[in-house]
C-alpha atoms as a PDB file:
ATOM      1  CA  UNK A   1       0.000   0.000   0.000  1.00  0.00           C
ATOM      2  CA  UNK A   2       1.128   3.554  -0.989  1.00  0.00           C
ATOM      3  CA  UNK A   3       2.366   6.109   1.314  1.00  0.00           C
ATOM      4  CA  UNK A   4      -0.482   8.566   0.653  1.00  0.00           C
ATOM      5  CA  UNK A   5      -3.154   5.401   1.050  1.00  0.00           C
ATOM      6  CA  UNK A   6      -1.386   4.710   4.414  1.00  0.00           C
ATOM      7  CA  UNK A   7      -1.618   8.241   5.506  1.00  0.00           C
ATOM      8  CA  UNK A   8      -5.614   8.759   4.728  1.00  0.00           C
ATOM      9  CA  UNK A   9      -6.936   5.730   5.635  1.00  0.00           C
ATOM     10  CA  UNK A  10      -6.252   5.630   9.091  1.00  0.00           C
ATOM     11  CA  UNK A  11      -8.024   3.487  11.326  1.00  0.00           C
ATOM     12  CA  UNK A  12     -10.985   5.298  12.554  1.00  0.00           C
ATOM     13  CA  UNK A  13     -12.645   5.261  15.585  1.00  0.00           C
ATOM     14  CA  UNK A  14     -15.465   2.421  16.549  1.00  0.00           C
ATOM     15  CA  UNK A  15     -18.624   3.741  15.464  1.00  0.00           C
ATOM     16  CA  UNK A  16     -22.125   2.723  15.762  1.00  0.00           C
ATOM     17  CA  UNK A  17     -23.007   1.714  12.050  1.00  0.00           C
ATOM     18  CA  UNK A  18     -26.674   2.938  12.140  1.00  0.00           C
ATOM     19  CA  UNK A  19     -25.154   6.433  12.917  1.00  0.00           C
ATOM     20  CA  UNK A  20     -22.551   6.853  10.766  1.00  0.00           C
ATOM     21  CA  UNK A  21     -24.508   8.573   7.951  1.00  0.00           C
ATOM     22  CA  UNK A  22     -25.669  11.404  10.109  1.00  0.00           C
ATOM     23  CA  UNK A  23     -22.415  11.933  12.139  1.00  0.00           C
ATOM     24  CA  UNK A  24     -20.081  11.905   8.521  1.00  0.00           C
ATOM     25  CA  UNK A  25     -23.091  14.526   7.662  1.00  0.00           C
ATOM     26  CA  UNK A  26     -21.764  16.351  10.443  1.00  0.00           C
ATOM     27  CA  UNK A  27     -18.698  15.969   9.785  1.00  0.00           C
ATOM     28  CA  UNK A  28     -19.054  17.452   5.968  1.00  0.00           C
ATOM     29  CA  UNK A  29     -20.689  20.444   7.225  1.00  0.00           C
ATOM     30  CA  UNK A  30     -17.925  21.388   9.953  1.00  0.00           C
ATOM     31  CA  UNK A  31     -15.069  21.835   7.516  1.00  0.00           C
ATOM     32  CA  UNK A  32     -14.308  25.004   5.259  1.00  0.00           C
ATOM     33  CA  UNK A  33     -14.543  22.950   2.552  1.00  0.00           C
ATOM     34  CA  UNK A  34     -16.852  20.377   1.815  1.00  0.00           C
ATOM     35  CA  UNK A  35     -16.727  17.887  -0.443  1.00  0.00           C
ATOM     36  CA  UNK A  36     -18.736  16.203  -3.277  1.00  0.00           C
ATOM     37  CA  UNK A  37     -21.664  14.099  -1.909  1.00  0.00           C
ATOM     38  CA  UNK A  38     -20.102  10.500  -1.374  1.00  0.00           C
ATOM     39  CA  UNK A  39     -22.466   8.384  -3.805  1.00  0.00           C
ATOM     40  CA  UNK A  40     -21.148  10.966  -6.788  1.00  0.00           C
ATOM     41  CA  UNK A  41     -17.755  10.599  -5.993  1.00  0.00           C
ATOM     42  CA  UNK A  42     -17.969   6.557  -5.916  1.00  0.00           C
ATOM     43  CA  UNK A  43     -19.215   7.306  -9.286  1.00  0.00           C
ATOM     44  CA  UNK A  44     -16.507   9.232 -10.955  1.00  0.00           C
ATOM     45  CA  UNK A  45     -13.594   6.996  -9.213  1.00  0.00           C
ATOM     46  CA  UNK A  46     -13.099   3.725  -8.303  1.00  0.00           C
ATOM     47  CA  UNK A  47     -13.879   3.494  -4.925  1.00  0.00           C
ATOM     48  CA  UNK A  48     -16.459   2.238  -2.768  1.00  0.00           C
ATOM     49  CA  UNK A  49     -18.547   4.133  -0.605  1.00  0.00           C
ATOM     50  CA  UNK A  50     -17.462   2.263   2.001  1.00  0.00           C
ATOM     51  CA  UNK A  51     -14.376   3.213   1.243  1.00  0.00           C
ATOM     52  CA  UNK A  52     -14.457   6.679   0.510  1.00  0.00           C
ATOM     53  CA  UNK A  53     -16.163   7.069   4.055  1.00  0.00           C
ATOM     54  CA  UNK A  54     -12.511   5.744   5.617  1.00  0.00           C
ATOM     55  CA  UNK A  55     -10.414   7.987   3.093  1.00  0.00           C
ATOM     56  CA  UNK A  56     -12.565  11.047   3.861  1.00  0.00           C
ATOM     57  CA  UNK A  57     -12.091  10.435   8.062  1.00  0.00           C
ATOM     58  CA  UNK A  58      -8.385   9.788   7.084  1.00  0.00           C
ATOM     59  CA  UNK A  59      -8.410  13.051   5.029  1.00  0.00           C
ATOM     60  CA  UNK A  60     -10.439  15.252   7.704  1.00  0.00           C
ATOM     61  CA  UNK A  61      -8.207  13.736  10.651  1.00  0.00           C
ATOM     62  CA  UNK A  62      -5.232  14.930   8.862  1.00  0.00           C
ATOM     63  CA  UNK A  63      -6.780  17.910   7.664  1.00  0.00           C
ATOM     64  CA  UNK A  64      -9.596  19.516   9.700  1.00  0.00           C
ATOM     65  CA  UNK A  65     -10.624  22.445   7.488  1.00  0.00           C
ATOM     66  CA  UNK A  66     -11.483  19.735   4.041  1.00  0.00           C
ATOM     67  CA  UNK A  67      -8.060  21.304   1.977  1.00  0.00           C
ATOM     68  CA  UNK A  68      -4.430  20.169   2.162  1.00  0.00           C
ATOM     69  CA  UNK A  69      -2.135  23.087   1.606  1.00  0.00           C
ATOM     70  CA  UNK A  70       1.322  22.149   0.294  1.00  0.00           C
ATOM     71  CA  UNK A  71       3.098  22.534   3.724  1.00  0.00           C
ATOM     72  CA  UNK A  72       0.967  20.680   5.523  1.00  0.00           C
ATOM     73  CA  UNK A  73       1.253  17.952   2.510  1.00  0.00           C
ATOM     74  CA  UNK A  74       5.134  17.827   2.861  1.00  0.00           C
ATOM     75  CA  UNK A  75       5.046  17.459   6.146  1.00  0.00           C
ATOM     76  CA  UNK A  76       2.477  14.077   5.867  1.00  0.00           C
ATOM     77  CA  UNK A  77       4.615  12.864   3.516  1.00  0.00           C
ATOM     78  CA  UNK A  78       7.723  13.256   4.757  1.00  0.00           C
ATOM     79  CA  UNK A  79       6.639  10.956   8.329  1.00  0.00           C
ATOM     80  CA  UNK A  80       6.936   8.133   5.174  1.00  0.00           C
ATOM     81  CA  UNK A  81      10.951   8.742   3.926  1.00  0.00           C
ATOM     82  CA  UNK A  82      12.277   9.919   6.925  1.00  0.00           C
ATOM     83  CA  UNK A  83      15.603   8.237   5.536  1.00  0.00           C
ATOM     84  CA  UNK A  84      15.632  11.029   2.816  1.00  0.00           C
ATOM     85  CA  UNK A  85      14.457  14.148   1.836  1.00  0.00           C
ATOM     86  CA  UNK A  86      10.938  14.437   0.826  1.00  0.00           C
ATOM     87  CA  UNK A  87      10.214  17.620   0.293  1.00  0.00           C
ATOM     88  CA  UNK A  88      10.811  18.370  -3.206  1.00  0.00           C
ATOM     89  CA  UNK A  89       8.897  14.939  -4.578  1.00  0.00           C
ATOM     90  CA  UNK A  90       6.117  16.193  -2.316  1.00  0.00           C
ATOM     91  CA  UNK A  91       6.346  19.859  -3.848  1.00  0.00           C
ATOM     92  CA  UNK A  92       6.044  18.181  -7.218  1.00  0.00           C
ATOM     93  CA  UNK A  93       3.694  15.405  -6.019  1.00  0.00           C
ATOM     94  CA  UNK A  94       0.905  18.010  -4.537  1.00  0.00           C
ATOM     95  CA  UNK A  95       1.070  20.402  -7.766  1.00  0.00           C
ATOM     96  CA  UNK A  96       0.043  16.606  -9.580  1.00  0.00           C
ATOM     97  CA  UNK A  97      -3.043  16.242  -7.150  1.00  0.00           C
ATOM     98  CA  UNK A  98      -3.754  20.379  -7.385  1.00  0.00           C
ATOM     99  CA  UNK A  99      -5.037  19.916 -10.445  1.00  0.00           C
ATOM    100  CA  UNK A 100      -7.227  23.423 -10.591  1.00  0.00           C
ATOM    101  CA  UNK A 101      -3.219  24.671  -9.510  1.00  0.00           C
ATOM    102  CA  UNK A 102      -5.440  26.762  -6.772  1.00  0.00           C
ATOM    103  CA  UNK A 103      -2.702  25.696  -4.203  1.00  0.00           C
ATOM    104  CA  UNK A 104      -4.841  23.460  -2.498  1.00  0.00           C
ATOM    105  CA  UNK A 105      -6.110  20.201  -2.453  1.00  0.00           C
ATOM    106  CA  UNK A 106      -9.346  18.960  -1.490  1.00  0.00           C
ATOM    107  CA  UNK A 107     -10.471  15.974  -0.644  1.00  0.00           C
ATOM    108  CA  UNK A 108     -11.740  14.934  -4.618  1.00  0.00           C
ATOM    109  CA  UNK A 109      -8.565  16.348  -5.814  1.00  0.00           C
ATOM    110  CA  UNK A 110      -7.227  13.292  -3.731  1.00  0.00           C
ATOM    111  CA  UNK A 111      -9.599  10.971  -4.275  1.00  0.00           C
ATOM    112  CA  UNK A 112      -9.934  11.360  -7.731  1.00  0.00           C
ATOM    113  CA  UNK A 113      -5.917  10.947  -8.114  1.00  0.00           C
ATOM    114  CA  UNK A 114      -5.462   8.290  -5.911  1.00  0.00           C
ATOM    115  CA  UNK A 115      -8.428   6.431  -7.584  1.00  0.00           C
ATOM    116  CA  UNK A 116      -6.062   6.672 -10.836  1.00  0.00           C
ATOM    117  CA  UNK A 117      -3.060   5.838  -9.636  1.00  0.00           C
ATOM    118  CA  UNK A 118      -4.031   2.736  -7.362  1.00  0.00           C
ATOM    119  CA  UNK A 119      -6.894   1.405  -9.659  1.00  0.00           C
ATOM    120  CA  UNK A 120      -6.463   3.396 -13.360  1.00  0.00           C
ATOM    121  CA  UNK A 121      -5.700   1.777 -16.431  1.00  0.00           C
ATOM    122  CA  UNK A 122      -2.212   1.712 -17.909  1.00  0.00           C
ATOM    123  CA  UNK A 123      -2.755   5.041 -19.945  1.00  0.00           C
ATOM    124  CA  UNK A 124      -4.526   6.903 -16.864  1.00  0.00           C
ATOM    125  CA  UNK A 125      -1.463   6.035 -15.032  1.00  0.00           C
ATOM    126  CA  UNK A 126       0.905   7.284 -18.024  1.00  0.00           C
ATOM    127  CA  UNK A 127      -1.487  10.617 -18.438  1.00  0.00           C
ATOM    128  CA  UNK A 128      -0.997  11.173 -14.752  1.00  0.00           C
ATOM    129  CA  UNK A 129       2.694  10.211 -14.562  1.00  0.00           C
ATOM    130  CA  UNK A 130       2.904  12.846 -17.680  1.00  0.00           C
ATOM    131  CA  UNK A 131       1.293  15.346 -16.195  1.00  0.00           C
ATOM    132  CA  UNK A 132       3.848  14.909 -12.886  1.00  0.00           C
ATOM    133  CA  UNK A 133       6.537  14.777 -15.091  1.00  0.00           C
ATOM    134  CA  UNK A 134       5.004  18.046 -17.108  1.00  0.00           C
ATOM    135  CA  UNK A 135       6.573  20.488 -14.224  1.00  0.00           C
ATOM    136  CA  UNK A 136       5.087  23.769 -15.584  1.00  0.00           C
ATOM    137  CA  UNK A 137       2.262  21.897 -17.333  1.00  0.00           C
ATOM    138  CA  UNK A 138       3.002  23.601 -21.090  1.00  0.00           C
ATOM    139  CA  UNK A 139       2.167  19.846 -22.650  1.00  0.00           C
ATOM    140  CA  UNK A 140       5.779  18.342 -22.917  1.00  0.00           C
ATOM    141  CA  UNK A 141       8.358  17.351 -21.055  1.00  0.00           C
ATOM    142  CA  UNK A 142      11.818  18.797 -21.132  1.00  0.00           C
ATOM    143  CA  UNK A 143      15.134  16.738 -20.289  1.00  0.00           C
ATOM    144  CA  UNK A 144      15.846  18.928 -17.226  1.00  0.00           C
ATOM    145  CA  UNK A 145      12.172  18.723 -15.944  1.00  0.00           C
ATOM    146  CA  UNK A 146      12.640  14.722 -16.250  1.00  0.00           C
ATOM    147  CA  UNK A 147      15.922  15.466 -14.485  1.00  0.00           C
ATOM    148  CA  UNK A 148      14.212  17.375 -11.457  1.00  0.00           C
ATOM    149  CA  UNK A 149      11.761  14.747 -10.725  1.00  0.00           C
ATOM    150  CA  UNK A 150      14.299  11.926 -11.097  1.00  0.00           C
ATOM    151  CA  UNK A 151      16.547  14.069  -8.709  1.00  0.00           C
ATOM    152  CA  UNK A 152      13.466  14.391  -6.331  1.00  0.00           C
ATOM    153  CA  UNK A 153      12.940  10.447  -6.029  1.00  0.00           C
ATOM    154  CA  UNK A 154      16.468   9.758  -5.648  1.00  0.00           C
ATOM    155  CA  UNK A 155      16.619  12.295  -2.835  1.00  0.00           C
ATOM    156  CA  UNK A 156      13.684  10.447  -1.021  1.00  0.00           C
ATOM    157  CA  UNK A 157      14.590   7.397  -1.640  1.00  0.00           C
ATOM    158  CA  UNK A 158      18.635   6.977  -2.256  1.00  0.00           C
ATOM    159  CA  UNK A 159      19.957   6.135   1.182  1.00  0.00           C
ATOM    160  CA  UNK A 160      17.797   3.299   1.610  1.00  0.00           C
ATOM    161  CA  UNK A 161      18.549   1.392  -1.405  1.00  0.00           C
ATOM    162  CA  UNK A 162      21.342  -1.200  -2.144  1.00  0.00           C
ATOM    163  CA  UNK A 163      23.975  -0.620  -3.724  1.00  0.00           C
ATOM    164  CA  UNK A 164      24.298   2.998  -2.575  1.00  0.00           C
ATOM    165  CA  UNK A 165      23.316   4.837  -5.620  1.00  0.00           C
ATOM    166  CA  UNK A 166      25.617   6.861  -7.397  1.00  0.00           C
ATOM    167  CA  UNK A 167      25.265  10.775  -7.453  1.00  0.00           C
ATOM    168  CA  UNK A 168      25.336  10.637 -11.033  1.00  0.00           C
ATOM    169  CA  UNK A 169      22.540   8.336 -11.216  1.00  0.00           C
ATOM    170  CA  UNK A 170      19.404  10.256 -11.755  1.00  0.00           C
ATOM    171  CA  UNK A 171      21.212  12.145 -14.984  1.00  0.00           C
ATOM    172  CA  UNK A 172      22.110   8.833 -16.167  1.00  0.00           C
ATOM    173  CA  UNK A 173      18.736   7.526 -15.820  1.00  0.00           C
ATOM    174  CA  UNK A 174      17.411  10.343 -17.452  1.00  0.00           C
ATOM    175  CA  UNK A 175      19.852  10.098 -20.395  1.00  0.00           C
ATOM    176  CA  UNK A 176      18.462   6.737 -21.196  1.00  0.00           C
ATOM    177  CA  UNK A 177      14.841   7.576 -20.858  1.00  0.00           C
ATOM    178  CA  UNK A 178      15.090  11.014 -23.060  1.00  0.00           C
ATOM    179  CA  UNK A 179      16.422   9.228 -25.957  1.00  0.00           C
ATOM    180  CA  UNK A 180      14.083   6.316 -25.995  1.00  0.00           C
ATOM    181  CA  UNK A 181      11.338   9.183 -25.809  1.00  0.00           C
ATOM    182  CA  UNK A 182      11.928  11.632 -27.767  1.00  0.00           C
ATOM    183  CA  UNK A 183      11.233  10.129 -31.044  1.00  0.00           C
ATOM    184  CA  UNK A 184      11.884  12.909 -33.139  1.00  0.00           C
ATOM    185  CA  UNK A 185      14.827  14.336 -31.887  1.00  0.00           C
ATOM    186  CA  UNK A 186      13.164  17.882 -31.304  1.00  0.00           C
ATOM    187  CA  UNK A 187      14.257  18.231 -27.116  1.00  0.00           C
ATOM    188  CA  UNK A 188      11.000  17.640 -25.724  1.00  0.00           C
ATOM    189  CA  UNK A 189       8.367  14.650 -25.250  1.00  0.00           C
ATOM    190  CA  UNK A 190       5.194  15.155 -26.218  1.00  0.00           C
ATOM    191  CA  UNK A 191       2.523  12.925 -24.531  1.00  0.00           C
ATOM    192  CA  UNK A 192       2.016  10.998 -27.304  1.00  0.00           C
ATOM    193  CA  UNK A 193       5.904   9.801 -27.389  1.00  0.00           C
ATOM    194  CA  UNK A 194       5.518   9.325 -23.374  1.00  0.00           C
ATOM    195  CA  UNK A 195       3.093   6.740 -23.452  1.00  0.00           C
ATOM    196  CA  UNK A 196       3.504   4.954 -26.539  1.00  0.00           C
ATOM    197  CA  UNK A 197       7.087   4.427 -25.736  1.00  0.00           C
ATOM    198  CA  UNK A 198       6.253   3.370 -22.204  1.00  0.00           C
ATOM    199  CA  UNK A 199       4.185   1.264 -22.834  1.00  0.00           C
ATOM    200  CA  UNK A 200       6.209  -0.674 -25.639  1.00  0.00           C
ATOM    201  CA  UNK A 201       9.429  -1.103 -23.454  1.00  0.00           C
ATOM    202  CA  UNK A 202       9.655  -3.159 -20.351  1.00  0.00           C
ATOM    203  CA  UNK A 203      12.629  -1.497 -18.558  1.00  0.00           C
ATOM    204  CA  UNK A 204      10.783   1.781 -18.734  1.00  0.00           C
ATOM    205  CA  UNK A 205       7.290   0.273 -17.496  1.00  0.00           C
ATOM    206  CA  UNK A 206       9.494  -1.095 -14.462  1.00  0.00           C
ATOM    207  CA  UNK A 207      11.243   1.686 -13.926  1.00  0.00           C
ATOM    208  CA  UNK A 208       7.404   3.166 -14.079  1.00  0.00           C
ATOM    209  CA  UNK A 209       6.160   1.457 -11.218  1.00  0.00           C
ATOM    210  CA  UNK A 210       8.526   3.494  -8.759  1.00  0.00           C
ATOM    211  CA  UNK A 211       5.884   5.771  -8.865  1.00  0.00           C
ATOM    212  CA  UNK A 212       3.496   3.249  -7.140  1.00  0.00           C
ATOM    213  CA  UNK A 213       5.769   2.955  -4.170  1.00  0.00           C
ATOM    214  CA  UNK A 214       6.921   6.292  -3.575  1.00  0.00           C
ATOM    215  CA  UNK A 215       3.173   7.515  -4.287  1.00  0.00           C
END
């Protein structure tokens, strides 16, 4: 299970069943923001109601008002790689889930992101992992934006692997990645060249499913 799945579905409290509708009703009205009713939002992801009632007591636990701002996401996700340095994944990881880029993120932002990434398809998973990748979200992705996200994982995660990584690493990964990608040689990859070559090469679809442990 995922970092971010750890950290909003924490074990809530024993509850009478027959009151649980009226007390999360509570709940919903309480907090600055308040989110989509529950049976829409186990609609548009993948989810169960059930569910989404234990992610949303995770999420308002965490985050009392109903909104994550991007401090208080770095510092959730940073109790997770305390062997490393978080905090610049996370910067790039929360502008992912901010997906109106309003510097918040509510709790369908999360839902809706984690219901990709945990249960999507192989091309919702490549669209999202584009659109992390996509730093200042112009519709391709430069070598040195590949570079900072690379850079941002091997931060988090670099001291707990084995062998010790290299500091040259991440640019070498990169390296190999860009030229598989871009396809036509013109310094960027579109989204097109992202997931068709992902999903025809089986070192980068490995490499891919990083993102489902560090996420």
């Amino acid at each position: 299970m995922g970092a971010l799945m750890v950290i909003f579905s924490l074990q809530p409290k024993q509850r009478n069943k027959r009151t649980d509708s009226v007390e999360d009703e509570l709940e919903l009205s309480a907090v600055r923001h308040r989110p989509e009713g529950l049976e829409q939002l186990e609609a548009q992801t993948r989810f169960t109601r059930k569910e989404l009632q234990v992610l949303y007591r995770g999420f308002k636990n965490e985050c009392p008002s109903g909104v994550v701002n991007e401090d208080t996401f770095k510092d959730i996700y940073s109790q997770f790689f305390p062997q490393g340095d978080a905090s610049t994944y996370a910067h790039f990881l929360f502008n992912a889930f901010d997906t109106d880029h309003n510097g918040s993120v509510s709790f369908e932002d999360f839902v809706m992101g984690l219901s990709i990434l945990l249960r999507g398809s192989v091309q919702e998973k490549l669209n999202w992992a584009f659109n992390l990748y996509d730093i200042n979200k112009d519709g391709y992705i430069t070598k040195e934006e590949m570079l900072d996200i690379m850079k941002a994982i091997y931060d988090m995660m670099g001291k707990c692997t084995y062998p010790i990584l290299k500091e040259e690493a991440p640019r070498q990964h990169v390296e190999i990645f860009f030229q598989k990608m871009d396809k036509n040689k013109d310094g960027v990859v579109t989204i097109d060249e992202f997931i068709d070559c992902c999903q025809n090469d089986e070192n980068i679809m490995r490499s891919m499913q990083l993102f489902e442990n560090v996420i």
